[in-house]
Protein backbone atom coordinates (compact mmCIF):
# COMPACT_ATOMS: atom_id res chain seq x y z
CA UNK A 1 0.00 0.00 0.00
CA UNK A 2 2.74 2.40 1.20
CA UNK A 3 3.81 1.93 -2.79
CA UNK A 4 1.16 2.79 -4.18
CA UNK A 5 0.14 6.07 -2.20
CA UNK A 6 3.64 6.91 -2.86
CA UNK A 7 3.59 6.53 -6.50
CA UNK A 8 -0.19 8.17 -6.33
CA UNK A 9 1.81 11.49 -4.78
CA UNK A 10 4.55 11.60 -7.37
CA UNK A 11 2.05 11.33 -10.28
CA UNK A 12 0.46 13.89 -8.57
CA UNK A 13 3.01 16.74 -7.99
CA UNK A 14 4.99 15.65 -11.02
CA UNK A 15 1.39 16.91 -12.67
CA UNK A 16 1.22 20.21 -11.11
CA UNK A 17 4.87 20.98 -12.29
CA UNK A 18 3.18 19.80 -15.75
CA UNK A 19 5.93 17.38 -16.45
CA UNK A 20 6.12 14.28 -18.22
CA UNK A 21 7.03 11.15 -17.61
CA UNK A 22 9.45 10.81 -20.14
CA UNK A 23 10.53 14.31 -19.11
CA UNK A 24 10.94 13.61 -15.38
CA UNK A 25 12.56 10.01 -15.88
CA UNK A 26 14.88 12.15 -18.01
CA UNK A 27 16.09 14.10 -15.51
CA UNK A 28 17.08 12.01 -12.83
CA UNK A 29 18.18 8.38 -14.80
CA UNK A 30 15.44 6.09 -14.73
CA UNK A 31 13.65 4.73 -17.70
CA UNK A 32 9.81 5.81 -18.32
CA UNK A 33 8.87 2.63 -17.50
CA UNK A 34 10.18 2.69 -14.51
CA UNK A 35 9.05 5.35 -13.34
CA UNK A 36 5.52 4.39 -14.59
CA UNK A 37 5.98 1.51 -12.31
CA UNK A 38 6.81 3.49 -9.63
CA UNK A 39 3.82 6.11 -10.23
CA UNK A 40 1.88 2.47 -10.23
CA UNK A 41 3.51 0.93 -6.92
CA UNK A 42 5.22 -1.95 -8.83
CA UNK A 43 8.70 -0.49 -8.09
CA UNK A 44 9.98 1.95 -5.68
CA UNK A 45 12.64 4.22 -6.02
CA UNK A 46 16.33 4.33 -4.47
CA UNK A 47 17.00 7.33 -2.42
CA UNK A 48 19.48 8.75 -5.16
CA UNK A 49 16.73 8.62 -7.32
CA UNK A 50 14.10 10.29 -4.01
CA UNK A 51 17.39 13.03 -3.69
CA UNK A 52 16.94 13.78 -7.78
CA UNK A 53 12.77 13.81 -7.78
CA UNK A 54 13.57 16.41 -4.74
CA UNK A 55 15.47 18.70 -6.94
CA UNK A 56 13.52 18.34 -10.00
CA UNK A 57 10.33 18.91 -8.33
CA UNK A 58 12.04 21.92 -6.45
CA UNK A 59 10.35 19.75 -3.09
CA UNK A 60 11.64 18.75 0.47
CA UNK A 61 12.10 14.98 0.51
CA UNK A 62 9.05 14.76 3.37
CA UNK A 63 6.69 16.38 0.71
CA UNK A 64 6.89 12.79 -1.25
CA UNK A 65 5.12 11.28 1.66
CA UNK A 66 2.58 13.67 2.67
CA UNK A 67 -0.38 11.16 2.33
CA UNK A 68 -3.45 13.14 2.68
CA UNK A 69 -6.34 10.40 2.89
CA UNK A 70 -6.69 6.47 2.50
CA UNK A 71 -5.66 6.72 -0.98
CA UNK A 72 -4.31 9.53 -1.21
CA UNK A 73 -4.20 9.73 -4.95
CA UNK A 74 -4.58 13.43 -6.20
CA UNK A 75 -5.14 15.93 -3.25
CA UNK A 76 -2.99 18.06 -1.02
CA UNK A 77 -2.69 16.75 2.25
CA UNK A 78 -5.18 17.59 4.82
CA UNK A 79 -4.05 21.12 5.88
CA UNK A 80 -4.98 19.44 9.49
CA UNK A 81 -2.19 17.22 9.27
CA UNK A 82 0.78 18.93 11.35
């Protein structure tokens, strides 16, 4: 589960910086398809590829696992959430 509300997140803010897969695999050495697998929860990412996504996505590393519900797919986490 913890995959796939991760890989829910990253689809998500890799879509408000309106970047594509291809683009964003680009940028910090991973093949589109794995980084479809990781926006899927098939794979997960090492941290030198979490340290790259950080950079690209101009994001602290904790904003990749601000879950904001159950599944967490497309929202910004629950401004309750400390």
């Amino acid at each position: 589960m913890l995959k796939q509300l991760f890989g829910n997140r990253l689809r998500f803010l890799r879509g408000t910086k309106h970047i594509t897969q291809e683009q964003l695999a680009g940028s910090i050495g991973v093949t589109k398809q794995h980084l479809g697998n990781i926006e899927r929860g098939l794979s997960s990412p090492s941290f030198e590829a979490l340290e790259r996504l950080c950079d690209v996505l101009e994001i602290p590393p904790a904003s990749l696992f601000l879950f904001a519900g159950a599944d967490a797919a497309s929202e910004e986490p629950d401004a309750r959430t400390p």
